[in-house]
PDB file of N, CA and C in Angstrom:
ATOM      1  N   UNK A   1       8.101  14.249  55.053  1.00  0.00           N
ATOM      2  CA  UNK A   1       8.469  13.205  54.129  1.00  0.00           C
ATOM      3  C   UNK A   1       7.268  12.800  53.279  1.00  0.00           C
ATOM      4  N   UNK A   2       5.739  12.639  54.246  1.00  0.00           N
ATOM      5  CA  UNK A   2       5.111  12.337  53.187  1.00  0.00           C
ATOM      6  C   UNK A   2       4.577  13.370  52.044  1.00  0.00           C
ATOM      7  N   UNK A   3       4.410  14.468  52.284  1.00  0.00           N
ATOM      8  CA  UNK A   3       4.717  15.648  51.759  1.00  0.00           C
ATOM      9  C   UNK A   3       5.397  15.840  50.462  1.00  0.00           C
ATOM     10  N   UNK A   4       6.477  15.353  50.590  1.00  0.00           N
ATOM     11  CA  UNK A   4       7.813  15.329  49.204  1.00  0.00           C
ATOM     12  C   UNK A   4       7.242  14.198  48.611  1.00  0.00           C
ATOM     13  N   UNK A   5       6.651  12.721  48.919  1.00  0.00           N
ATOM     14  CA  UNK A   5       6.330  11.648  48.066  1.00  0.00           C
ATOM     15  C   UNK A   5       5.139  12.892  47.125  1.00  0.00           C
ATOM     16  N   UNK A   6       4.176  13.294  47.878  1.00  0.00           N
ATOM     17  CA  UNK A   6       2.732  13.525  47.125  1.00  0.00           C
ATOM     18  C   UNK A   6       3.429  14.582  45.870  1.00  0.00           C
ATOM     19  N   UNK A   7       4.654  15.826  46.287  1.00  0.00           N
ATOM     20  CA  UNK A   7       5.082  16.408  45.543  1.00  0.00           C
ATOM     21  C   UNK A   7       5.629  16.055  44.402  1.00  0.00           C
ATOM     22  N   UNK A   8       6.011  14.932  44.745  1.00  0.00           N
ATOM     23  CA  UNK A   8       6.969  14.151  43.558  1.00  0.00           C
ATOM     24  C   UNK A   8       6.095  13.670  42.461  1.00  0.00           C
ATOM     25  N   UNK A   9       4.850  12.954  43.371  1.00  0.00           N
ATOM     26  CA  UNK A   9       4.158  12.420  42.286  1.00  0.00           C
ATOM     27  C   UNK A   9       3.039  13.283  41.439  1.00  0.00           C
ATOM     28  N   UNK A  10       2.569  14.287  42.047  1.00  0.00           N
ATOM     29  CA  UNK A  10       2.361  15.312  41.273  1.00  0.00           C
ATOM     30  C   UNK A  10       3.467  15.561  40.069  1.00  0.00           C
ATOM     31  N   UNK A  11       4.476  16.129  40.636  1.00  0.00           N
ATOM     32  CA  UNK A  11       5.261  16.369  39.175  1.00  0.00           C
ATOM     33  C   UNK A  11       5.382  15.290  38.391  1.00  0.00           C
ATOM     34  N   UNK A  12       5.447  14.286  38.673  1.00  0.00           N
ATOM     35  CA  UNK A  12       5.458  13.198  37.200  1.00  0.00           C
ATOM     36  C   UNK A  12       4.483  13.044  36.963  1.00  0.00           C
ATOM     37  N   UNK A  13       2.874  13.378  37.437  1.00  0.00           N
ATOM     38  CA  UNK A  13       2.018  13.286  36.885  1.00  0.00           C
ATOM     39  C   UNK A  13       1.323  15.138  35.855  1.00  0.00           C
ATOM     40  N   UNK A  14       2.070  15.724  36.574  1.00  0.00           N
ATOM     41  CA  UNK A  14       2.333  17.092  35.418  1.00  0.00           C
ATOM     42  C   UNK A  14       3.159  16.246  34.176  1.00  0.00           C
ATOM     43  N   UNK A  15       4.522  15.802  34.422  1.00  0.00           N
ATOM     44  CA  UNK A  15       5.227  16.242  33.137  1.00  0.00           C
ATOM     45  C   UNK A  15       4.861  14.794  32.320  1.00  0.00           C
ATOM     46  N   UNK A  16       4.220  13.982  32.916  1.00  0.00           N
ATOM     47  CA  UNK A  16       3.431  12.898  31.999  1.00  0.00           C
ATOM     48  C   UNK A  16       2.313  13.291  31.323  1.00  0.00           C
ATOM     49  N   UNK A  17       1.454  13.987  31.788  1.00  0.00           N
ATOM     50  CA  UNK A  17       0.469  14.844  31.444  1.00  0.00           C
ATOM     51  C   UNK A  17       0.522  15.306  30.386  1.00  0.00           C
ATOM     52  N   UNK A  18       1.861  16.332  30.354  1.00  0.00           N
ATOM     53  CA  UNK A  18       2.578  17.423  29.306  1.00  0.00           C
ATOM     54  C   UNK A  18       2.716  16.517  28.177  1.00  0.00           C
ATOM     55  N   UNK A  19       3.737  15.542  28.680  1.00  0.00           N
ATOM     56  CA  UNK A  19       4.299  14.318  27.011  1.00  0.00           C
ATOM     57  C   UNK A  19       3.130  13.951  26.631  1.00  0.00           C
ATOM     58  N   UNK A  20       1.974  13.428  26.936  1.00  0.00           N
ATOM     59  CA  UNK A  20       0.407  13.136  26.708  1.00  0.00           C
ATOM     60  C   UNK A  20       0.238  14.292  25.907  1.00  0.00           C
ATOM     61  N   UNK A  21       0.507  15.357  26.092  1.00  0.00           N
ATOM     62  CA  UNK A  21      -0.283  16.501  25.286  1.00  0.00           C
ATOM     63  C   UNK A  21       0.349  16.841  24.113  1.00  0.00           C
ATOM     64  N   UNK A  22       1.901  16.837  24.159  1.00  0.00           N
ATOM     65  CA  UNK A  22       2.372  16.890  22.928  1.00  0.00           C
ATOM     66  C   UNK A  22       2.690  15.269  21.681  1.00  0.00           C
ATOM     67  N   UNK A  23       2.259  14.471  22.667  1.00  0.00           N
ATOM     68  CA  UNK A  23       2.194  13.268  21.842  1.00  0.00           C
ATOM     69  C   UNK A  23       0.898  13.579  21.012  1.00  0.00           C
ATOM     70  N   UNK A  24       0.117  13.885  21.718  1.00  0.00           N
ATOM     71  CA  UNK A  24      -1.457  14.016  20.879  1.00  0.00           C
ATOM     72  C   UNK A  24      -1.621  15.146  19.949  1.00  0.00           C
ATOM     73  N   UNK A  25      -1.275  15.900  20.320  1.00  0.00           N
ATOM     74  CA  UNK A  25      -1.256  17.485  19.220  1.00  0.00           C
ATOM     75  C   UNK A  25      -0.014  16.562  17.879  1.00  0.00           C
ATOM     76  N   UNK A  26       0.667  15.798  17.668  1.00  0.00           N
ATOM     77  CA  UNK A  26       1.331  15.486  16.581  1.00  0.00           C
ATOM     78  C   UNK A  26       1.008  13.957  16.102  1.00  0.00           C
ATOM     79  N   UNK A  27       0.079  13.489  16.560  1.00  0.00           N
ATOM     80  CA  UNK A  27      -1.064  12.598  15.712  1.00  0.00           C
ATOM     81  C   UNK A  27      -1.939  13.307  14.685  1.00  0.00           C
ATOM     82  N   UNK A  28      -2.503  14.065  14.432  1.00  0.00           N
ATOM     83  CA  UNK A  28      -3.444  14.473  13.947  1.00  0.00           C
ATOM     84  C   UNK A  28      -2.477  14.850  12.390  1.00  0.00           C
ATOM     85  N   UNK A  29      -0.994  15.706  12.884  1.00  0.00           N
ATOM     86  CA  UNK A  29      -0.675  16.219  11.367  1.00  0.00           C
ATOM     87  C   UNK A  29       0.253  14.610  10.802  1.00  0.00           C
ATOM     88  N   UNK A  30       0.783  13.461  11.243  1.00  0.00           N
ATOM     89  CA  UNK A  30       1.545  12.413  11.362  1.00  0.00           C
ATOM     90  C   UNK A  30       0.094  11.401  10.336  1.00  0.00           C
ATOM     91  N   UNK A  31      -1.167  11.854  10.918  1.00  0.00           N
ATOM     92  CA  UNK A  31      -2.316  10.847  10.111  1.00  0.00           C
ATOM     93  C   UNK A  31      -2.039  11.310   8.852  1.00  0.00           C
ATOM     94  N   UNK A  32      -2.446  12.942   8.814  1.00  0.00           N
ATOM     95  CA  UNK A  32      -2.490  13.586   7.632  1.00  0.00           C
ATOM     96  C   UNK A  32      -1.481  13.792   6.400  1.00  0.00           C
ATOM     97  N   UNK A  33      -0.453  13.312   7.033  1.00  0.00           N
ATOM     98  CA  UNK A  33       0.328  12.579   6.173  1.00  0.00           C
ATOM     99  C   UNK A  33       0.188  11.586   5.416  1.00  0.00           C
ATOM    100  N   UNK A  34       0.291  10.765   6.427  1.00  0.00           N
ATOM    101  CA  UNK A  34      -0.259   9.389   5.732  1.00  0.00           C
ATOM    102  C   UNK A  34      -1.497   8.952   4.954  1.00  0.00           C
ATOM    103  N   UNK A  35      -2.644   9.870   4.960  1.00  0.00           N
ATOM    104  CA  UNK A  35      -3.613   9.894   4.123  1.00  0.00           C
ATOM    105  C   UNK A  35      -2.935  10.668   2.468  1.00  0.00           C
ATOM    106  N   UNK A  36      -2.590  11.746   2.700  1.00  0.00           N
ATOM    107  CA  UNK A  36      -2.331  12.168   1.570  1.00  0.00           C
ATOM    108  C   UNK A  36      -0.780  11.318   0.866  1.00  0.00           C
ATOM    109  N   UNK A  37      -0.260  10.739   1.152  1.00  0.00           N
ATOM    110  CA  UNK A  37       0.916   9.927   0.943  1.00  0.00           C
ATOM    111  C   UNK A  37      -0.179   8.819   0.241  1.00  0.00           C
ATOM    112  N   UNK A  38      -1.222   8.420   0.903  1.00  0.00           N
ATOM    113  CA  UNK A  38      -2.346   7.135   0.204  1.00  0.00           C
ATOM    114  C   UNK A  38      -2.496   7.467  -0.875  1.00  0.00           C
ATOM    115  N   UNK A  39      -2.865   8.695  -0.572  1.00  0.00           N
ATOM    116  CA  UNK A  39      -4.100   8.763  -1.686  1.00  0.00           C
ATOM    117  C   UNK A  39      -3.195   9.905  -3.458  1.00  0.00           C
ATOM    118  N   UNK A  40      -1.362   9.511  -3.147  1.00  0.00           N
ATOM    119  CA  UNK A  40      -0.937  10.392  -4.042  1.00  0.00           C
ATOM    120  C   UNK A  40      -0.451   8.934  -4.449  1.00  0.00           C
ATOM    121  N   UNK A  41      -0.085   8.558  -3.712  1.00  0.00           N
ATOM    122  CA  UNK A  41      -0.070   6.330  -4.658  1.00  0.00           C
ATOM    123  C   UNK A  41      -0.929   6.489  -5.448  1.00  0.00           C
ATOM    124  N   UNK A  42      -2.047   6.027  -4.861  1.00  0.00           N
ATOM    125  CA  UNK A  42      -3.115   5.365  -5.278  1.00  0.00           C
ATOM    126  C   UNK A  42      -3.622   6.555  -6.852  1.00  0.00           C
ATOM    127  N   UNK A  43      -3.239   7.929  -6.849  1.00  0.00           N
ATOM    128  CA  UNK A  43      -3.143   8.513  -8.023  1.00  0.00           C
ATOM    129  C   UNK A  43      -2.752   8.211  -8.839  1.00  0.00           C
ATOM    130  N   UNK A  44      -1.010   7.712  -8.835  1.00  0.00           N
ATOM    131  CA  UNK A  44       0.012   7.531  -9.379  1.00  0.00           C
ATOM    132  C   UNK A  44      -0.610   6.018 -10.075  1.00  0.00           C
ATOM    133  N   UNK A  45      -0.773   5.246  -9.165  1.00  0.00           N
ATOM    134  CA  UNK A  45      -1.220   3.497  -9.567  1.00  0.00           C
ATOM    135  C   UNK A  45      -2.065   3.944 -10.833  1.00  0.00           C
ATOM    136  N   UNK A  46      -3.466   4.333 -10.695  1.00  0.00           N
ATOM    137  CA  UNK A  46      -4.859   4.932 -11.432  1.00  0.00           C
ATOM    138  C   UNK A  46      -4.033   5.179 -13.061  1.00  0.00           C
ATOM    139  N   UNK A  47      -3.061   6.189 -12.756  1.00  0.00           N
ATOM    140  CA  UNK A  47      -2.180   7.000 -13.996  1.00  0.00           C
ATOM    141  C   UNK A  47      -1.805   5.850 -14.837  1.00  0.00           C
ATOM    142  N   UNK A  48      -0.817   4.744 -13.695  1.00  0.00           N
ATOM    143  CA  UNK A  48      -0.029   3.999 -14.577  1.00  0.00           C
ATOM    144  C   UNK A  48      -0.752   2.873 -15.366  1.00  0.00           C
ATOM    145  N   UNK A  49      -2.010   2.572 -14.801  1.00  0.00           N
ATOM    146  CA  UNK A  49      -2.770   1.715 -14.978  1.00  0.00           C
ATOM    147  C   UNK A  49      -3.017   1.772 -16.012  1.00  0.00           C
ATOM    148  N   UNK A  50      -3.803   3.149 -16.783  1.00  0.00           N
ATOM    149  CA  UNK A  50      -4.215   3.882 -17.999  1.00  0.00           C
ATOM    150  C   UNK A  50      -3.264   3.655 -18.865  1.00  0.00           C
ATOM    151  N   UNK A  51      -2.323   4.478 -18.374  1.00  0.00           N
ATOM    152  CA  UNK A  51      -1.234   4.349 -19.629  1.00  0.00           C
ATOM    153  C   UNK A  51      -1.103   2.987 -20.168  1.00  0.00           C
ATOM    154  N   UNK A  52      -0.903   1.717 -18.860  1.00  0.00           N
ATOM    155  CA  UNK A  52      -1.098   0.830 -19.527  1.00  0.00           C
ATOM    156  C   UNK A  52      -2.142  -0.111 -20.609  1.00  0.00           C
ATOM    157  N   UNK A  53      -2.892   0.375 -19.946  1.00  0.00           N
ATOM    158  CA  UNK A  53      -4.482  -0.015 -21.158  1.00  0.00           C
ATOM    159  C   UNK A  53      -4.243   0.826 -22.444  1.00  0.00           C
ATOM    160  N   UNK A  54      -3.617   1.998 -22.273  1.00  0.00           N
ATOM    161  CA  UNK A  54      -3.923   2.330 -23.647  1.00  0.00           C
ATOM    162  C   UNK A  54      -2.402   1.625 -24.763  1.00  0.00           C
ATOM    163  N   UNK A  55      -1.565   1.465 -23.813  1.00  0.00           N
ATOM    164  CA  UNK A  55      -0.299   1.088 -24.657  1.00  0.00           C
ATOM    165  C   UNK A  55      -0.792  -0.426 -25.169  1.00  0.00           C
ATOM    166  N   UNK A  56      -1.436  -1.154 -24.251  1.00  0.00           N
ATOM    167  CA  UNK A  56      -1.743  -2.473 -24.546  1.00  0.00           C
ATOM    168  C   UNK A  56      -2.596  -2.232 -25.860  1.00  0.00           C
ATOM    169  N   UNK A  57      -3.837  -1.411 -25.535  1.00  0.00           N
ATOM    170  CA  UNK A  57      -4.486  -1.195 -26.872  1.00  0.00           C
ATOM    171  C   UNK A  57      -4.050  -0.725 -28.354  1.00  0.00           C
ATOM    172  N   UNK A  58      -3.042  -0.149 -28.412  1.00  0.00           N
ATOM    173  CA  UNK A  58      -2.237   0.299 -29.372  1.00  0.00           C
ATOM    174  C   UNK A  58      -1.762  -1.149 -30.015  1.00  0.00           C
ATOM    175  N   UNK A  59      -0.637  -1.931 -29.140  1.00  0.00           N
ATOM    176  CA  UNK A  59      -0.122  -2.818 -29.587  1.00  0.00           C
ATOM    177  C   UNK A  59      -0.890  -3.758 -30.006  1.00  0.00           C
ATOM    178  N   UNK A  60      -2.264  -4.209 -29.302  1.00  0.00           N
ATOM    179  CA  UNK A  60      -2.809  -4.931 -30.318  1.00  0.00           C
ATOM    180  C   UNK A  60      -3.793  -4.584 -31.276  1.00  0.00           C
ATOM    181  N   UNK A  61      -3.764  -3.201 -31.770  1.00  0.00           N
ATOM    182  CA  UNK A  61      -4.531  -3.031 -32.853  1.00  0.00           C
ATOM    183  C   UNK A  61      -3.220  -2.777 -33.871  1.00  0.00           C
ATOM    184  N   UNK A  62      -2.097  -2.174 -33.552  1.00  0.00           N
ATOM    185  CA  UNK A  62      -1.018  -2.641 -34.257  1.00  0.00           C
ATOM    186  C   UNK A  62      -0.579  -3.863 -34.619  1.00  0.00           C
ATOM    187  N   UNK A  63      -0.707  -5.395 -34.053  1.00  0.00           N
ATOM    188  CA  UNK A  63      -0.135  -6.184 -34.085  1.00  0.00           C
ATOM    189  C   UNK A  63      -1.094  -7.229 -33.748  1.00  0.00           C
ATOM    190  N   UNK A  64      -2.209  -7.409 -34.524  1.00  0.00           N
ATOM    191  CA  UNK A  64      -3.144  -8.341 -33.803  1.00  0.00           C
ATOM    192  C   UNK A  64      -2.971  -9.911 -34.078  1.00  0.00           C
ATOM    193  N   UNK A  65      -2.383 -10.404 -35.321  1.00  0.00           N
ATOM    194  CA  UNK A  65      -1.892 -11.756 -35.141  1.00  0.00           C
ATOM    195  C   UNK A  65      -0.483 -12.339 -34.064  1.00  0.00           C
ATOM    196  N   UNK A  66       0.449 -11.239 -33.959  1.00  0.00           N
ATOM    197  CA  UNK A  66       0.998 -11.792 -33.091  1.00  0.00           C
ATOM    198  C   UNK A  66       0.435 -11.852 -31.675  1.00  0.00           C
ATOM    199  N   UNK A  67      -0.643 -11.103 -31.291  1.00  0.00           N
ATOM    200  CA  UNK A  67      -1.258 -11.109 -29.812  1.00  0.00           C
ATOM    201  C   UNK A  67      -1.858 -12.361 -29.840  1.00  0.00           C
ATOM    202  N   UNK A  68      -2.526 -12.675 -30.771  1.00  0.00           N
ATOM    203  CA  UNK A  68      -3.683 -13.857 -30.541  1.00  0.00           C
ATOM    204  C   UNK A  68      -2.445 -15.088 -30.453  1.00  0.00           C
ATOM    205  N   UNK A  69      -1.291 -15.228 -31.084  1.00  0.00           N
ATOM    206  CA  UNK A  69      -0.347 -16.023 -30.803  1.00  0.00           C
ATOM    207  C   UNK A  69      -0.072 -16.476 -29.577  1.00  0.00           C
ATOM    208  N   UNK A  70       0.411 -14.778 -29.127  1.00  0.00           N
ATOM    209  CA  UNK A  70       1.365 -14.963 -27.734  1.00  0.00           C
ATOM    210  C   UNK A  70       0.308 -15.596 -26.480  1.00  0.00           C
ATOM    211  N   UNK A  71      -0.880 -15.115 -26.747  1.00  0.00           N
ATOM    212  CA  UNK A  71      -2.042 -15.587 -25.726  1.00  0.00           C
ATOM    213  C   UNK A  71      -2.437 -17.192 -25.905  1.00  0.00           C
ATOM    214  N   UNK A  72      -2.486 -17.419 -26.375  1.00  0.00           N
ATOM    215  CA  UNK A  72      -2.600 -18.857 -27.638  1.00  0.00           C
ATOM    216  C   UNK A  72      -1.639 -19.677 -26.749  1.00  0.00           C
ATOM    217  N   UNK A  73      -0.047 -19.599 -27.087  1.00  0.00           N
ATOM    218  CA  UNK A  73       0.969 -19.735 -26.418  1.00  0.00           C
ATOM    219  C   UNK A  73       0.639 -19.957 -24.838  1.00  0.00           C
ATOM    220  N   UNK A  74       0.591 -18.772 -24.131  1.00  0.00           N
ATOM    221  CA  UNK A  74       0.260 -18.134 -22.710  1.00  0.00           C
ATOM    222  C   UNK A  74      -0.793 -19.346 -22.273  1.00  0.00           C
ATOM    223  N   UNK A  75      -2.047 -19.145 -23.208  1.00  0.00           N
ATOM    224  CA  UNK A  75      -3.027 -20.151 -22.285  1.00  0.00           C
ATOM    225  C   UNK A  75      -2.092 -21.855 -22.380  1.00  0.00           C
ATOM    226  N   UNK A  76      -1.661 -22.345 -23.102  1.00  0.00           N
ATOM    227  CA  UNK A  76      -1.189 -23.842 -24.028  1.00  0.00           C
ATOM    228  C   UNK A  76      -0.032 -23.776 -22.468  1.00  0.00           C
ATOM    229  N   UNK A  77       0.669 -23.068 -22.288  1.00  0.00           N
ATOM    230  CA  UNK A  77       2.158 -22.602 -20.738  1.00  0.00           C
ATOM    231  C   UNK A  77       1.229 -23.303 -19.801  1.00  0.00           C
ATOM    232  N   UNK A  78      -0.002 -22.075 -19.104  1.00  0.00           N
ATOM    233  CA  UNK A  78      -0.824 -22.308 -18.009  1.00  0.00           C
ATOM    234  C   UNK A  78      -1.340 -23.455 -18.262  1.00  0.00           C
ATOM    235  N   UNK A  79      -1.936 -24.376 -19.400  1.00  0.00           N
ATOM    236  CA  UNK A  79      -2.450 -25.558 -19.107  1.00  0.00           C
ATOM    237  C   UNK A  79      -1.753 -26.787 -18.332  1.00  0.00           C
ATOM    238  N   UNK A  80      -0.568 -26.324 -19.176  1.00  0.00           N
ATOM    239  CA  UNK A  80       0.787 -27.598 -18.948  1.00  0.00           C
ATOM    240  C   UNK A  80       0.861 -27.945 -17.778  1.00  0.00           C
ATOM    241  N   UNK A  81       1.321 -26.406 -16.854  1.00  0.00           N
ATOM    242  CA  UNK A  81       1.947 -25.992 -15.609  1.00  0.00           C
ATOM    243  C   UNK A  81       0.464 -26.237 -14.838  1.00  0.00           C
ATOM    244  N   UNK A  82      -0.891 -26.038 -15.313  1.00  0.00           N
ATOM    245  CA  UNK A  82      -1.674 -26.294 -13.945  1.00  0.00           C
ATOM    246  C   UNK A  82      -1.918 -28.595 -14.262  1.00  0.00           C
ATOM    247  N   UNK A  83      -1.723 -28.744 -15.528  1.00  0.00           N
ATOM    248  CA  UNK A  83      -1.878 -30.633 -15.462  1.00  0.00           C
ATOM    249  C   UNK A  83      -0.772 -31.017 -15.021  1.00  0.00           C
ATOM    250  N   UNK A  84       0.518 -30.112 -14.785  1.00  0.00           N
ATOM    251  CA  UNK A  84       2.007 -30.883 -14.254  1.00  0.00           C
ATOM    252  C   UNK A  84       1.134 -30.666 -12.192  1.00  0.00           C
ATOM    253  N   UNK A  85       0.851 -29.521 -12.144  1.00  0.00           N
ATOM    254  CA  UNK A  85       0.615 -29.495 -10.644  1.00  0.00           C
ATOM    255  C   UNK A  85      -0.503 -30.842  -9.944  1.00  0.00           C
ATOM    256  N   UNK A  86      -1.883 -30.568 -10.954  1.00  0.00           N
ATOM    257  CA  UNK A  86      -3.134 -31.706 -10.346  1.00  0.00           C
ATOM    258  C   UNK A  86      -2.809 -33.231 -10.707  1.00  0.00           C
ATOM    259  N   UNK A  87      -1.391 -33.452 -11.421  1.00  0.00           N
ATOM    260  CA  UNK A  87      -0.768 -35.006 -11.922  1.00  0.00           C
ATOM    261  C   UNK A  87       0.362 -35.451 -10.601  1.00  0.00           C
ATOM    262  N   UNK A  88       0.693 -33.994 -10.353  1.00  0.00           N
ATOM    263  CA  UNK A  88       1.832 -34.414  -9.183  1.00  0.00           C
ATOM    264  C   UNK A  88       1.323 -34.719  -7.908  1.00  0.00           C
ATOM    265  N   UNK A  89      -0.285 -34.546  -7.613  1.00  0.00           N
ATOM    266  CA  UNK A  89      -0.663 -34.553  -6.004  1.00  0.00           C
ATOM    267  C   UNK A  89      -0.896 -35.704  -6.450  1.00  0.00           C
TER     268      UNK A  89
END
């Protein structure tokens, strides 16, 4: 009897062993994923970013009185909205 306990626990300490080994052999390609998944964002972001600087730059060398407006505008919004917030505490 004690015999069959030590046998037993041998084998679950084999086939725990085993799941240990194939858990670990599929970390390594599961990271490598996820790095290159990062770092094809973080491409994509870089790309869109550009495009946007240059579209922005276009439009206001196309259109430079209405920019200085809309910003004009934009800052006159944010003043309002930050003296409505430091009037309300």
């Amino acid at each position: 009897m004690t015999q069959s306990m030590w046998e037993q626990a041998s084998d679950q300490f084999e086939d725990t062993a085993h799941k240990v080994s194939r858990a670990a052999s599929g970390v390594p390609g599961v990271f490598e994923d996820g790095v290159a998944s990062a770092r094809r964002a973080v491409r994509q972001g870089g790309d869109a970013t550009t495009e946007l600087m240059n579209d922005t730059k276009k439009r206001v060398q196309q259109y430079p009185m209405e920019t200085v407006a809309v910003t004009f505008a934009a800052g006159i919004a944010a003043g309002v909205a930050i003296g409505w917030l430091i009037r309300g505490k």
